[in-house]
N, C-alpha and C. Protein backbone atom coordinates (compact mmCIF):
# COMPACT_ATOMS: atom_id res chain seq x y z
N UNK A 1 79.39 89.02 87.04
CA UNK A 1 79.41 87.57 87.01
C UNK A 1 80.03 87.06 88.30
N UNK A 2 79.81 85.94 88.65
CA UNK A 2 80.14 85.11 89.99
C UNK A 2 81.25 84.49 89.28
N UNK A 3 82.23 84.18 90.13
CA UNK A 3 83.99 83.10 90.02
C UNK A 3 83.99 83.03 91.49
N UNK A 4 84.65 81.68 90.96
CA UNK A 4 85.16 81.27 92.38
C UNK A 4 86.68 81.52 92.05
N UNK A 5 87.31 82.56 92.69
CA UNK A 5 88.85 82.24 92.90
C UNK A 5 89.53 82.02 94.09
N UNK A 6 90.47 81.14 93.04
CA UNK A 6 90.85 80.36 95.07
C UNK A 6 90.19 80.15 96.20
N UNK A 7 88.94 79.31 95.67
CA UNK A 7 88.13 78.94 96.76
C UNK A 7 86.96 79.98 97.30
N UNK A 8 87.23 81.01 96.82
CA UNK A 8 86.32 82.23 97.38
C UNK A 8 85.84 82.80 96.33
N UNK A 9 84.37 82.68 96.56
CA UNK A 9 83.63 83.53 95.32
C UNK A 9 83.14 84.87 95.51
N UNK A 10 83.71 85.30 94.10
CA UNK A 10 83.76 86.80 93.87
C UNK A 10 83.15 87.16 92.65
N UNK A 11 82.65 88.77 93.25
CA UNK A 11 81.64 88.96 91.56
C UNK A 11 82.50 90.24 90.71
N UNK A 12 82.58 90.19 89.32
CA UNK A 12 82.63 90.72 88.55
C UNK A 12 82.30 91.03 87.22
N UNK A 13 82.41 92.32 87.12
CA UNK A 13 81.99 92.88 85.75
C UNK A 13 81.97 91.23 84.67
N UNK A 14 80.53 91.33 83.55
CA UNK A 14 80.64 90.47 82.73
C UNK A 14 81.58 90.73 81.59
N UNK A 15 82.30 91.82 81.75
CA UNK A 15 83.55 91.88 80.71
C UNK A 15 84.49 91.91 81.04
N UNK A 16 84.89 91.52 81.86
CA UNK A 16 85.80 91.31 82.66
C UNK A 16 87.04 90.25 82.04
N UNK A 17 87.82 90.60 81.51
CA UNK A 17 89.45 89.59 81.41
C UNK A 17 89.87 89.08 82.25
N UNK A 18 90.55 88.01 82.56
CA UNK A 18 91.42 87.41 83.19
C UNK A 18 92.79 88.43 83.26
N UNK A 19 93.22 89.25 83.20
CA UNK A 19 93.80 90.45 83.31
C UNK A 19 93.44 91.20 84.17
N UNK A 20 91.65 91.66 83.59
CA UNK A 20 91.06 92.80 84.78
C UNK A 20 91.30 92.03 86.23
N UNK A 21 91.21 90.65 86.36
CA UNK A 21 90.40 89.95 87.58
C UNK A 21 91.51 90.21 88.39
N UNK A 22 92.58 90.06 87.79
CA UNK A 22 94.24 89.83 88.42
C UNK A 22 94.47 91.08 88.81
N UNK A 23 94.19 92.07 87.91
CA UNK A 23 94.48 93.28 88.56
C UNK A 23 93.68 93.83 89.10
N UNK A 24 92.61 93.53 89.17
CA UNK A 24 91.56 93.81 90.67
C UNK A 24 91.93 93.71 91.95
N UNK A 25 92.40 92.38 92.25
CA UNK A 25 92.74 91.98 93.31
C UNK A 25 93.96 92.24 93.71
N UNK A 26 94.99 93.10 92.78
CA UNK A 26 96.28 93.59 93.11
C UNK A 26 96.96 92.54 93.37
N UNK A 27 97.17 91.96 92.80
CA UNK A 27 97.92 90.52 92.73
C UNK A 27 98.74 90.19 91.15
N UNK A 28 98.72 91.16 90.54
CA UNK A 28 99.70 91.47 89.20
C UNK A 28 101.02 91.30 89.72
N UNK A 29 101.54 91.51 90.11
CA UNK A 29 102.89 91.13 90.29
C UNK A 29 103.52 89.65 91.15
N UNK A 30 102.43 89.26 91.60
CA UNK A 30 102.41 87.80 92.10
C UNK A 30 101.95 86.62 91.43
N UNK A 31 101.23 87.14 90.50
CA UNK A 31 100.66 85.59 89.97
C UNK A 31 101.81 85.20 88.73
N UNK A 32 101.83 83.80 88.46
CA UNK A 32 102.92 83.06 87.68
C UNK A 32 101.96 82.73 87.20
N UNK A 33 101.12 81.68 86.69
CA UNK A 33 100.59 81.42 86.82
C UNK A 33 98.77 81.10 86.61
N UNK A 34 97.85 80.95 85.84
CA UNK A 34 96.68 80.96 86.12
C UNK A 34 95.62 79.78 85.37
N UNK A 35 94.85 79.26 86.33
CA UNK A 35 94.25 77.99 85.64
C UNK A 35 92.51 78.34 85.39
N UNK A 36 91.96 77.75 84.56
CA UNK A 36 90.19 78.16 84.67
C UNK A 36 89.64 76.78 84.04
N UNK A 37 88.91 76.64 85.48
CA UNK A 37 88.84 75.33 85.39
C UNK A 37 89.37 74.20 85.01
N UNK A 38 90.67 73.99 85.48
CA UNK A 38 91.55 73.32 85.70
C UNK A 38 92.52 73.11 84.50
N UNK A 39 92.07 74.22 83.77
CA UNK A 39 92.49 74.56 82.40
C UNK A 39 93.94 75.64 82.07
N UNK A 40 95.11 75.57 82.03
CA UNK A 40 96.14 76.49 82.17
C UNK A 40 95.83 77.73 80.89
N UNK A 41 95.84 78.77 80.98
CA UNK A 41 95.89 79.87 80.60
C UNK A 41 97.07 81.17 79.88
N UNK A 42 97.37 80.78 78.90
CA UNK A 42 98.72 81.41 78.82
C UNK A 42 98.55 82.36 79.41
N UNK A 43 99.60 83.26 80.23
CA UNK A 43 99.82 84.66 80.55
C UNK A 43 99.42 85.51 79.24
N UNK A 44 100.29 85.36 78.26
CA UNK A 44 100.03 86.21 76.30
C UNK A 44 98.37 86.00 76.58
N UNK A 45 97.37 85.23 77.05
CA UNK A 45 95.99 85.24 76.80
C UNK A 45 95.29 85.95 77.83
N UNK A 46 95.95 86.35 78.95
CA UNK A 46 95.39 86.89 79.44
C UNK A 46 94.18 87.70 79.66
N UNK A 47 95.44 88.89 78.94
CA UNK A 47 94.34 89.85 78.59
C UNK A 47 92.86 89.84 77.57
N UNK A 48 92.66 88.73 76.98
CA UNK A 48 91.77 88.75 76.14
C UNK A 48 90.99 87.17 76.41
N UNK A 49 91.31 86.30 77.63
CA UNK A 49 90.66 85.39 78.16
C UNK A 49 89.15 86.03 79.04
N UNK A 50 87.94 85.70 78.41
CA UNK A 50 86.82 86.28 79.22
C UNK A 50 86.02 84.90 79.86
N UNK A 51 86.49 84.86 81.48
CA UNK A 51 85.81 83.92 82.04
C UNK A 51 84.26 83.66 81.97
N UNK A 52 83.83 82.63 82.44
CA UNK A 52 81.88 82.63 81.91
C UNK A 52 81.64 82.61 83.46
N UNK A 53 80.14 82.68 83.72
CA UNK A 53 79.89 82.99 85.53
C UNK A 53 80.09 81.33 85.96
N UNK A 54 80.59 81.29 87.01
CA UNK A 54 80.57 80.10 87.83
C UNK A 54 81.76 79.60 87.36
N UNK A 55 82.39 80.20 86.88
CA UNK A 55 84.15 79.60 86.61
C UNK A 55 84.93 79.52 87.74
N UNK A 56 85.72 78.38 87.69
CA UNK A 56 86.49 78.44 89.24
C UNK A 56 87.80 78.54 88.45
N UNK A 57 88.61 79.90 89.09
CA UNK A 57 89.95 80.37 88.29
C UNK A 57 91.00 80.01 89.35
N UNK A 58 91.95 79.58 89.56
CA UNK A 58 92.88 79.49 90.37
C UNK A 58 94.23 80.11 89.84
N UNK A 59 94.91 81.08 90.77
CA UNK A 59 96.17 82.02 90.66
C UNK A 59 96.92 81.87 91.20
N UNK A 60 97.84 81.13 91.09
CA UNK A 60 99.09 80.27 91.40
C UNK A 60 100.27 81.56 91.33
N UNK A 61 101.48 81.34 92.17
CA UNK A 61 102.53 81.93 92.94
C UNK A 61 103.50 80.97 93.20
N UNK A 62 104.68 81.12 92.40
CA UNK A 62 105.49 80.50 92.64
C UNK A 62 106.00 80.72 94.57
N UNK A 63 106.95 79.18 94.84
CA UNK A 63 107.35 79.75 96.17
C UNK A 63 108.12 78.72 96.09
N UNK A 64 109.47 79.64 96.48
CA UNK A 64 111.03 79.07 96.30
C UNK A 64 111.04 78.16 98.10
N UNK A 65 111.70 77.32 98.09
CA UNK A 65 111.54 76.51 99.52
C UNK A 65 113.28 75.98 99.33
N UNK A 66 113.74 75.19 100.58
CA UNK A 66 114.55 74.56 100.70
C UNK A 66 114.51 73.25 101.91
């Protein structure tokens, strides 16, 4: 399936979790975070959230500033 994440579209498996996607991209330990289609996502749903093709997912990262 086609997603757009973060602006850049990428293809994956149609069984694919919002789990697999995160840990595809090796970004498990960075994301806080995750929206689908502008929709917030519990983390607990992760693993069992299955995006549809043409979903735009965004993976948010906290960042401490001063």
């Amino acid at each position: 399936m086609t997603l757009i994440v973060n602006g850049e579209t990428k293809e994956f498996d149609n069984s694919s979790t919002l789990q697999d996607i995160i840990t595809n991209l090796q970004i498990e330990n960075k994301v806080m975070a995750a929206a689908v289609n502008m929709n917030i996502v519990k983390k607990d749903d992760w693993k069992n959230f299955i995006p549809k093709n043409d979903d735009k997912i965004e993976l948010l990262q906290f960042v401490g500033g001063g």
